[in-house]
N, C-alpha and C. Protein backbone atom coordinates (compact mmCIF):
# COMPACT_ATOMS: atom_id res chain seq x y z
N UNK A 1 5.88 12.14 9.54
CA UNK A 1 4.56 12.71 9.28
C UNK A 1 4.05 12.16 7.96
N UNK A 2 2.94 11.51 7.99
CA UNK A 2 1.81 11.16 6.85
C UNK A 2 1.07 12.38 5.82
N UNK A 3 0.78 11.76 4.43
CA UNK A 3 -0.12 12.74 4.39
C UNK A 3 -1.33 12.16 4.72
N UNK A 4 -2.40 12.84 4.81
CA UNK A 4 -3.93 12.49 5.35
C UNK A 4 -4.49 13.31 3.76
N UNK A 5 -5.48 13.09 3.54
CA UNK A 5 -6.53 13.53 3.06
C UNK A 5 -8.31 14.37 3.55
N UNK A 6 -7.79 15.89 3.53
CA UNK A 6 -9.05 16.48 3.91
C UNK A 6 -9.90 16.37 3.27
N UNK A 7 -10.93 16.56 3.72
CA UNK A 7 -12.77 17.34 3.43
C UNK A 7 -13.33 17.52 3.88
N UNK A 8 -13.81 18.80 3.75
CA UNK A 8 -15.01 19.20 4.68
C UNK A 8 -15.80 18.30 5.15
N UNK A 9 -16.15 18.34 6.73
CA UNK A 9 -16.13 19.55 7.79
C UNK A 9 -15.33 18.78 8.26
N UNK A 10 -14.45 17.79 7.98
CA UNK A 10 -13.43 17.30 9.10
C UNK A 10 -12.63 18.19 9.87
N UNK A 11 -12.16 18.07 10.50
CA UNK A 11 -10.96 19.09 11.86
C UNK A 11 -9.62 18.50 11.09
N UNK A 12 -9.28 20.00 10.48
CA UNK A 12 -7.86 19.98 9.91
C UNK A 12 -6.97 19.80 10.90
N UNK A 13 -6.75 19.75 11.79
CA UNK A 13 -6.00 19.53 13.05
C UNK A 13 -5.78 17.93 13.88
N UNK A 14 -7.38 17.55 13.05
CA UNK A 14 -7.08 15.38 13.66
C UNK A 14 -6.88 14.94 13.03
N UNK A 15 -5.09 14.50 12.64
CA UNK A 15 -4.78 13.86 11.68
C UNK A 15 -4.93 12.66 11.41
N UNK A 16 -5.59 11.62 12.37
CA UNK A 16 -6.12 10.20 12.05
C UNK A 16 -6.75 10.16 11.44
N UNK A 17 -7.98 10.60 11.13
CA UNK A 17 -9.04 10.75 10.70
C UNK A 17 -8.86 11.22 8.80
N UNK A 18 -7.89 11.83 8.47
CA UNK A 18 -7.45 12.31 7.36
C UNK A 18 -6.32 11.10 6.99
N UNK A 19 -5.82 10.51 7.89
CA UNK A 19 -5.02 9.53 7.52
C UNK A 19 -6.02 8.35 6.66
N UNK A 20 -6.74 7.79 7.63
CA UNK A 20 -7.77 6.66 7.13
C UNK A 20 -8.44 7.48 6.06
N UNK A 21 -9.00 8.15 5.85
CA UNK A 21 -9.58 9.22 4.90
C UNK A 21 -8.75 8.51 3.33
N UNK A 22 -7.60 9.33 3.47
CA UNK A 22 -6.38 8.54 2.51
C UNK A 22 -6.33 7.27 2.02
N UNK A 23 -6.01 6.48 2.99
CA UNK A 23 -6.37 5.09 3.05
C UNK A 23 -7.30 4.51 2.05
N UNK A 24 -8.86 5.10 2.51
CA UNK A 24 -9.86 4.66 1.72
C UNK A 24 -10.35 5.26 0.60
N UNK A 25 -9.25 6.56 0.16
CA UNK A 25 -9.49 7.17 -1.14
C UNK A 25 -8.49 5.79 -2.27
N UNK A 26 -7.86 5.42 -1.26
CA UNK A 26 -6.62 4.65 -2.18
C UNK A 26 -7.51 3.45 -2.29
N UNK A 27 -7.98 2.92 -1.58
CA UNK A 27 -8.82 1.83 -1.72
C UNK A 27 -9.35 1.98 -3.15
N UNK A 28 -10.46 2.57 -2.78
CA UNK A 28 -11.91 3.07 -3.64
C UNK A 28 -10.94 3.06 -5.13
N UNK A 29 -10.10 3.75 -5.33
CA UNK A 29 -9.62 3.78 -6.48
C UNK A 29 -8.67 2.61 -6.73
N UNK A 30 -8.61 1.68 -6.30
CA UNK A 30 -8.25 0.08 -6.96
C UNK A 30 -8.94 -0.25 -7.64
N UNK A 31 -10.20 0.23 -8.06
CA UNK A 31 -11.45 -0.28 -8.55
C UNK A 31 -11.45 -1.72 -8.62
N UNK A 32 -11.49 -2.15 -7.32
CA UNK A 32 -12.01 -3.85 -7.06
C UNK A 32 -13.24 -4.26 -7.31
N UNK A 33 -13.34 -5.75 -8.36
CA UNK A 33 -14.97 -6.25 -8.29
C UNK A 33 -14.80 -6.79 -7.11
N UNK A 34 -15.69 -8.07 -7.26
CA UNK A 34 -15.97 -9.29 -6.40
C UNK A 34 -15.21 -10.63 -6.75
N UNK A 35 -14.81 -10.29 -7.91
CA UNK A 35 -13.75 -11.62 -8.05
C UNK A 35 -12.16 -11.06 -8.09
N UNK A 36 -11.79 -9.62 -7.28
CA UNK A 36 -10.46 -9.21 -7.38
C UNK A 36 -9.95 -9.77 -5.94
N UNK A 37 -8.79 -10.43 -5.80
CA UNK A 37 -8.81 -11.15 -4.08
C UNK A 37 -7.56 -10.70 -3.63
N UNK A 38 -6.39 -10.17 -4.48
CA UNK A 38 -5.08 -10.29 -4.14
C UNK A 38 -4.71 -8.82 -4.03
N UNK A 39 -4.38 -8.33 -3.77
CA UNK A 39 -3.86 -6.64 -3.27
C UNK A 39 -1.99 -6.91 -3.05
N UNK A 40 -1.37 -5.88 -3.58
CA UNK A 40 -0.15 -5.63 -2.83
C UNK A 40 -0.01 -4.68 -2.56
N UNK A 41 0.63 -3.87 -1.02
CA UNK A 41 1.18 -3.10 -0.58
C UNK A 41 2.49 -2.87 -1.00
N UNK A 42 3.01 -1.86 -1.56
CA UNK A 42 4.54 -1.77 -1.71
C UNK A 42 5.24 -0.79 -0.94
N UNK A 43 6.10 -1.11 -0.26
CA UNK A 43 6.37 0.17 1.19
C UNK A 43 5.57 0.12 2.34
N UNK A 44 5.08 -1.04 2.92
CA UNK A 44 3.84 -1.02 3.97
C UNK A 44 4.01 -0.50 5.23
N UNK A 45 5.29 -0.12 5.30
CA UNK A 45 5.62 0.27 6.92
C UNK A 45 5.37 -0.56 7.67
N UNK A 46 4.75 -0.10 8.85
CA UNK A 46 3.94 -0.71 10.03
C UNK A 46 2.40 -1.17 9.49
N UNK A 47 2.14 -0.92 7.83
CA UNK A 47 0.94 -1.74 7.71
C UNK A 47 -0.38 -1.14 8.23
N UNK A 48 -0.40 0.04 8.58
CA UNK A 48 -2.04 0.77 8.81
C UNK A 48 -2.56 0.96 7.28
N UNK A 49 -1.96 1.17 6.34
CA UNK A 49 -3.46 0.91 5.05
C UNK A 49 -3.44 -0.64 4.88
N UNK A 50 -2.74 -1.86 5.27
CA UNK A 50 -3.15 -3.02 5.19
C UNK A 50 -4.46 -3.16 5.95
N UNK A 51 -4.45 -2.80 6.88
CA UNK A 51 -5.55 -3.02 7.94
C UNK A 51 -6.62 -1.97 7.58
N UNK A 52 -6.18 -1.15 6.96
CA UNK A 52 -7.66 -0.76 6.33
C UNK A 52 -8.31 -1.04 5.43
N UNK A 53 -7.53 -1.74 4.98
CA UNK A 53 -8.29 -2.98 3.49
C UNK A 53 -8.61 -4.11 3.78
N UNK A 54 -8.03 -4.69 4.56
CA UNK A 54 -8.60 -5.46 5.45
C UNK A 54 -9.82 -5.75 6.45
N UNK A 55 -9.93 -4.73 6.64
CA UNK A 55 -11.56 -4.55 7.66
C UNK A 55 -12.71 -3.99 6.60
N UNK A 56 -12.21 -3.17 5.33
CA UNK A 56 -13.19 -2.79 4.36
C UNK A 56 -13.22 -4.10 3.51
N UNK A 57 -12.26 -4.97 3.56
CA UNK A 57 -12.06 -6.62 2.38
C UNK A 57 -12.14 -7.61 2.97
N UNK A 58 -12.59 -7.99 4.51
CA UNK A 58 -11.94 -9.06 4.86
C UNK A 58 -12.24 -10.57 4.06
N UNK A 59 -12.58 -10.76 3.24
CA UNK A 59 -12.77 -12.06 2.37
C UNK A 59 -11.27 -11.79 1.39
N UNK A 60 -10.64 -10.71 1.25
CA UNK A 60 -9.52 -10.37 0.23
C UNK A 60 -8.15 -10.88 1.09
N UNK A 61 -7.04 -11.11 0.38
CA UNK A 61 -6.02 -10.87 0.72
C UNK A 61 -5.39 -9.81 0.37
N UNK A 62 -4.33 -9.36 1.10
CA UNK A 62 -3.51 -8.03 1.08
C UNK A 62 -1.78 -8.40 1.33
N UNK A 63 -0.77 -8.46 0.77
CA UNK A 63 0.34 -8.94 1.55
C UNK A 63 0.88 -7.32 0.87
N UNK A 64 1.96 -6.89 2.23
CA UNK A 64 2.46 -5.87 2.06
C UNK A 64 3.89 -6.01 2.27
N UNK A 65 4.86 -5.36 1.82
CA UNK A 65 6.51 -5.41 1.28
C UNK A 65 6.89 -4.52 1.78
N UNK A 66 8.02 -4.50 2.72
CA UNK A 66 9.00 -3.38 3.26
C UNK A 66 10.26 -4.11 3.20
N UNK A 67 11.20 -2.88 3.16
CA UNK A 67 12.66 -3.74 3.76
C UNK A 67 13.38 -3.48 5.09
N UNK A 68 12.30 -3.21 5.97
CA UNK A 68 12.60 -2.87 7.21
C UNK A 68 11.94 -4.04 8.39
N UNK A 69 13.17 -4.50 8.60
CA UNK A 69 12.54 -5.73 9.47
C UNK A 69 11.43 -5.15 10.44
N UNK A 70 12.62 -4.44 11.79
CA UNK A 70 11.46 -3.87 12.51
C UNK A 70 9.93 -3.39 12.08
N UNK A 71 9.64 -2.68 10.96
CA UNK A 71 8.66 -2.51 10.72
C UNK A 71 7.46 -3.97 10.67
N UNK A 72 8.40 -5.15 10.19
CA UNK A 72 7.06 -6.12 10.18
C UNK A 72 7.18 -6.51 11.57
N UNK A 73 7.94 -6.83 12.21
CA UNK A 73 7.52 -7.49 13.45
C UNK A 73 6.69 -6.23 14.08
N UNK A 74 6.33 -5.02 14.43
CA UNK A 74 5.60 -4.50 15.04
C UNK A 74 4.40 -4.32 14.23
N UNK A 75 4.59 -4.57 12.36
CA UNK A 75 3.10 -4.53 11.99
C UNK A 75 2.75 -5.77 12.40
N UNK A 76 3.37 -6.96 12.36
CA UNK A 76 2.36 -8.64 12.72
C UNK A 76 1.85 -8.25 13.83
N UNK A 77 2.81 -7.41 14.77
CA UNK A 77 1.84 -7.31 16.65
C UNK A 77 0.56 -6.17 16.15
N UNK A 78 0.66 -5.35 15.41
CA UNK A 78 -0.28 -4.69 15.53
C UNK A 78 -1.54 -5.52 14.51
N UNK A 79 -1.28 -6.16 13.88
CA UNK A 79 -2.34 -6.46 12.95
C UNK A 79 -3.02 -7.76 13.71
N UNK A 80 -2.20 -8.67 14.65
CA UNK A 80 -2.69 -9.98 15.27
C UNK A 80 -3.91 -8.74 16.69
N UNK A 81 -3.32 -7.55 16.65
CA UNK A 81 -4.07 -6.82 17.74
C UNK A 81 -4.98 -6.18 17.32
N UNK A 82 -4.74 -6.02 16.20
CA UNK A 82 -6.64 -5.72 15.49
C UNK A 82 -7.33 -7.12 14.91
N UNK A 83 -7.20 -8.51 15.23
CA UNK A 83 -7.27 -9.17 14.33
C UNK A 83 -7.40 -9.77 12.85
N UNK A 84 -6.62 -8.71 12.91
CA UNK A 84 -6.71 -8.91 11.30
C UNK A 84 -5.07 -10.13 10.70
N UNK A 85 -4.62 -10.52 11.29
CA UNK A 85 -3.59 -11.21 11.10
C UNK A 85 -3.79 -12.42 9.78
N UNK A 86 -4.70 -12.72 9.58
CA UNK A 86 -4.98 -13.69 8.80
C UNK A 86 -5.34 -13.41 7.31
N UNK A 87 -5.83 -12.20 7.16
CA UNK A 87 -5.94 -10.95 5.92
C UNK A 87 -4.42 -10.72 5.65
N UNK A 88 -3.70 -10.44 6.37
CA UNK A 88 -2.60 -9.64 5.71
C UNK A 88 -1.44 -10.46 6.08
N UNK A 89 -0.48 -10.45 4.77
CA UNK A 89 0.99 -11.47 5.16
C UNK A 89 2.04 -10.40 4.66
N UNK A 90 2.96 -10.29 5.39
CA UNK A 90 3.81 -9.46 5.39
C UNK A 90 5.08 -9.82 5.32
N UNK A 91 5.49 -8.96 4.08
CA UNK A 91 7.36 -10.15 3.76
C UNK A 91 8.77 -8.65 4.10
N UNK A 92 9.69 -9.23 4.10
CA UNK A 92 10.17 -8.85 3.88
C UNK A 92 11.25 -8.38 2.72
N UNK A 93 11.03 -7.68 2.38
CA UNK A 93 11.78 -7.26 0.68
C UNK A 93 11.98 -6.11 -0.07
N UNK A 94 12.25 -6.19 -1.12
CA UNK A 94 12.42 -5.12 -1.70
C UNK A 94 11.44 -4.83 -3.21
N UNK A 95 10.66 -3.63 -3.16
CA UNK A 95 9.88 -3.61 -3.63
C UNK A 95 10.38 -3.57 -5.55
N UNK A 96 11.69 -3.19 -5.49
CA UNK A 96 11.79 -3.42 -7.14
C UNK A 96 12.65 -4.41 -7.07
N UNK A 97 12.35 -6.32 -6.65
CA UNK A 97 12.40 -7.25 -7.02
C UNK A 97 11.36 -8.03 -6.29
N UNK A 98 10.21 -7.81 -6.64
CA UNK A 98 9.18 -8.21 -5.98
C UNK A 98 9.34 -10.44 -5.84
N UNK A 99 8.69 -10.83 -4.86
CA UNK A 99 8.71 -12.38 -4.88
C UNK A 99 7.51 -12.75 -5.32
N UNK A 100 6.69 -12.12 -6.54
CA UNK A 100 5.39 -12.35 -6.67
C UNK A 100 5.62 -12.75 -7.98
N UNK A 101 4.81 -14.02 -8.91
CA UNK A 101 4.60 -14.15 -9.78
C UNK A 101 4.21 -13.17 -10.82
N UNK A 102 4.27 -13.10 -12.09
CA UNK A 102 4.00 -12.11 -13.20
C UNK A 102 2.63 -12.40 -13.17
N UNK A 103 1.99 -11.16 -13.08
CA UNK A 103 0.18 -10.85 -13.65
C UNK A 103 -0.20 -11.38 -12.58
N UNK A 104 0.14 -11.10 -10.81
CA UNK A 104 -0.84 -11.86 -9.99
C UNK A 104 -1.53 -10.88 -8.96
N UNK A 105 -1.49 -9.52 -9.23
CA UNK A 105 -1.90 -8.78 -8.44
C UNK A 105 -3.52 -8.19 -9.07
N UNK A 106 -4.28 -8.32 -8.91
CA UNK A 106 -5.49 -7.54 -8.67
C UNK A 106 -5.64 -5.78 -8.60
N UNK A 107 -4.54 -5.98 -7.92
CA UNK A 107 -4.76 -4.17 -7.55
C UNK A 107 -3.41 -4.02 -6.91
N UNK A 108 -2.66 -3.14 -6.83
CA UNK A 108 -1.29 -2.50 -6.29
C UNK A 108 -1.05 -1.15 -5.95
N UNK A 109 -0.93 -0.79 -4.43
CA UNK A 109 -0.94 0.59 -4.39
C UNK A 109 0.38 0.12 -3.42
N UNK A 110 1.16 1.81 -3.25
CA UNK A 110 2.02 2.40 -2.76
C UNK A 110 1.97 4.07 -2.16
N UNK A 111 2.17 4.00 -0.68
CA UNK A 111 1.53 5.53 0.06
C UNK A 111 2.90 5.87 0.44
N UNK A 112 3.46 6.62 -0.08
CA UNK A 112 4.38 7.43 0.78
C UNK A 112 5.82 6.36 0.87
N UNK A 113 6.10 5.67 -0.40
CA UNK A 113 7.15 4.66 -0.35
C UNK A 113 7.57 4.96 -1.94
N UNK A 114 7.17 5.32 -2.49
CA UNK A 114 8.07 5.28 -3.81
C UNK A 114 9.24 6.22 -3.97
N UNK A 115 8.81 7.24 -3.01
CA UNK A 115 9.60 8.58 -3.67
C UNK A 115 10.76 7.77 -3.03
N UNK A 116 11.12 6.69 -2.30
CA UNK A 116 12.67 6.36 -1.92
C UNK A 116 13.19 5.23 -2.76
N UNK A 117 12.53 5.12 -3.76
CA UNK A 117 13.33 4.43 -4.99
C UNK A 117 14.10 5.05 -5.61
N UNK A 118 14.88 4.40 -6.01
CA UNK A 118 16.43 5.17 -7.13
C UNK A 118 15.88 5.70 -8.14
N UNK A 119 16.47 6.83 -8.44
CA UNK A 119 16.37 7.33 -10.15
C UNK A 119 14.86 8.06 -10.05
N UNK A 120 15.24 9.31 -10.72
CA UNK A 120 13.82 10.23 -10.51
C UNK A 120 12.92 9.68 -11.41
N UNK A 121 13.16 8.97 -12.29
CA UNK A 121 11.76 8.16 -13.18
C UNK A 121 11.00 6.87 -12.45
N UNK A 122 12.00 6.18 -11.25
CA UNK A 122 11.31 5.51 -10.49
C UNK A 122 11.25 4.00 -11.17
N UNK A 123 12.30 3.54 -12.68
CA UNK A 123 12.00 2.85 -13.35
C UNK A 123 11.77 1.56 -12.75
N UNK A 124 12.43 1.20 -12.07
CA UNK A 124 12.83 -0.56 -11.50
C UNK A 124 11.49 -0.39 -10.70
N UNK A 125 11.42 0.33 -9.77
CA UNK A 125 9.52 0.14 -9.04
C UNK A 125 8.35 0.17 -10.00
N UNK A 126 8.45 0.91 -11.43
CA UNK A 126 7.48 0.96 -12.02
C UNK A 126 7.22 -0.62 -13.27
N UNK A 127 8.74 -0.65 -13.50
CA UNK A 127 8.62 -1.88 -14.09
C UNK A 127 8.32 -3.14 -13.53
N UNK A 128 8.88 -3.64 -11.87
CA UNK A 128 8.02 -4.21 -11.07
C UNK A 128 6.35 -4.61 -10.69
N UNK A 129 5.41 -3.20 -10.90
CA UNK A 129 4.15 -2.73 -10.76
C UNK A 129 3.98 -3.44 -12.06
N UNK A 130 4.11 -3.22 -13.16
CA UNK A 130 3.79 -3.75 -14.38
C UNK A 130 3.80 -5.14 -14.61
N UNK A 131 5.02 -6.02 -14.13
CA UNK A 131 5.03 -7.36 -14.37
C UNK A 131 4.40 -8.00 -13.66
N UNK A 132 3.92 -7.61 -11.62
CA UNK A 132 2.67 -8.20 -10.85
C UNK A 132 1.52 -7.73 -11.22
N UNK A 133 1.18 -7.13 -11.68
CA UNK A 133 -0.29 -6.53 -12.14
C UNK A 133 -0.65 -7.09 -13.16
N UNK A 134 -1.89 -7.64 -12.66
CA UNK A 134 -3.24 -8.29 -14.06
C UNK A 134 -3.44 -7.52 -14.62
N UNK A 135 -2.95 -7.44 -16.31
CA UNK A 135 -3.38 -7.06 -17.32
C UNK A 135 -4.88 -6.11 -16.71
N UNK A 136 -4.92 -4.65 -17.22
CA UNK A 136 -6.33 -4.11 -16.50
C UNK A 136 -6.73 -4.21 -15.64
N UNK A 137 -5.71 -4.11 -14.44
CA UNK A 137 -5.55 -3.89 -13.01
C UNK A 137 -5.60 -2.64 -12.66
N UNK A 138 -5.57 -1.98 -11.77
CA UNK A 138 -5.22 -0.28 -11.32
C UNK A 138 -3.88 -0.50 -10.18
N UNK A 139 -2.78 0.73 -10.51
CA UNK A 139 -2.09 1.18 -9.22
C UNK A 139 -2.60 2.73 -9.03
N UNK A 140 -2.34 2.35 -7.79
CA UNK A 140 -2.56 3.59 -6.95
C UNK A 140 -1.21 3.86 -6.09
N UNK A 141 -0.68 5.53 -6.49
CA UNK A 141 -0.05 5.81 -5.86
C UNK A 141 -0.45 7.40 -5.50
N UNK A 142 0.34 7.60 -3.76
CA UNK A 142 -0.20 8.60 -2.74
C UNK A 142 1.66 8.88 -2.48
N UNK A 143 2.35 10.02 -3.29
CA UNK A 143 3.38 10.37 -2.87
C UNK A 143 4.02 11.92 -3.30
N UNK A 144 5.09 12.20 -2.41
CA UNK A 144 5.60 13.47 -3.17
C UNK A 144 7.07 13.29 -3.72
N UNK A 145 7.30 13.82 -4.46
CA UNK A 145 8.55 13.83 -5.64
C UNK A 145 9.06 15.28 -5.49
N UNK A 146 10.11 15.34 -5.75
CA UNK A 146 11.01 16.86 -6.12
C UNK A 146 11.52 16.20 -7.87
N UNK A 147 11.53 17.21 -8.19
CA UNK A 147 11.11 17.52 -9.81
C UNK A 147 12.29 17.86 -10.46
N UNK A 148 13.02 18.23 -9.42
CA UNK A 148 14.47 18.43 -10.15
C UNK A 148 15.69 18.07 -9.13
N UNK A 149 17.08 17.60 -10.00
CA UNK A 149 17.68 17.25 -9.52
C UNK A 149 18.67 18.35 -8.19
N UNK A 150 18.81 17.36 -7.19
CA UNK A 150 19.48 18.11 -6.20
C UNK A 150 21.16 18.28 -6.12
């Protein structure tokens, strides 16, 4: 289960609709100009907020990071089935040793993938976020944490 994002008068009960909702709150708050082109996903799953940045960016790139194989081969089928295949490149990896050059991200969000990084401070994912991100970039993160140790 996802979280979604309500607001009135949506139907608390259709959770697609609160899903994409989410999606494009995470967007909006990348604060992208017109010369921002590169996006990373960290934790992309199956890649439904790729494809929603994608159809709101399609001049942008987006490449999104999991370490779950299965997950990319059914996001490439689903994303070549929305056509969006050419927007979004999808690796396989691990998000605290990213394969991205230092300072090359534009914008970096993570939905519902951090809280399964090691260590309740989250250091190795956060220090990651820091070394791909352009100087006065934004991350955006959409997750829940437990606050104390179990």
């Amino acid at each position: 289960m996802h979280f979604g994002y309500y607001e009135f008068p949506m139907n608390p009960f259709s959770r697609e609709p609160m899903l994409d909702n989410m999606n494009q709150k995470v967007i909006d708050n990348l604060g992208l100009s017109d010369k921002d082109n590169l996006v990373y996903d960290l934790g992309c799953g199956m890649a439904a907020p790729c494809r929603s940045f994608a159809r709101r960016y399609p001049a942008k790139k987006i490449k999104g990071v999991t370490i779950v194989e299965w997950q990319i081969q059914k996001a490439a089928e689903l994303n070549k089935a929305a056509g969006l295949d050419k927007n979004i490149e999808l690796i396989l990896g691990d998000y605290t040793k990213l394969p991205f050059e230092n300072n090359s991200a534009d914008g970096v969000y993570a939905l519902e993938s951090c809280c399964h990084c090691e260590g309740l401070g989250k250091d190795a994912f956060i220090r990651e976020i820091i070394r791909v991100l352009k100087p006065g970039k934004r991350f955006v993160i959409v997750d829940c944490f437990i606050k104390r140790k179990q």
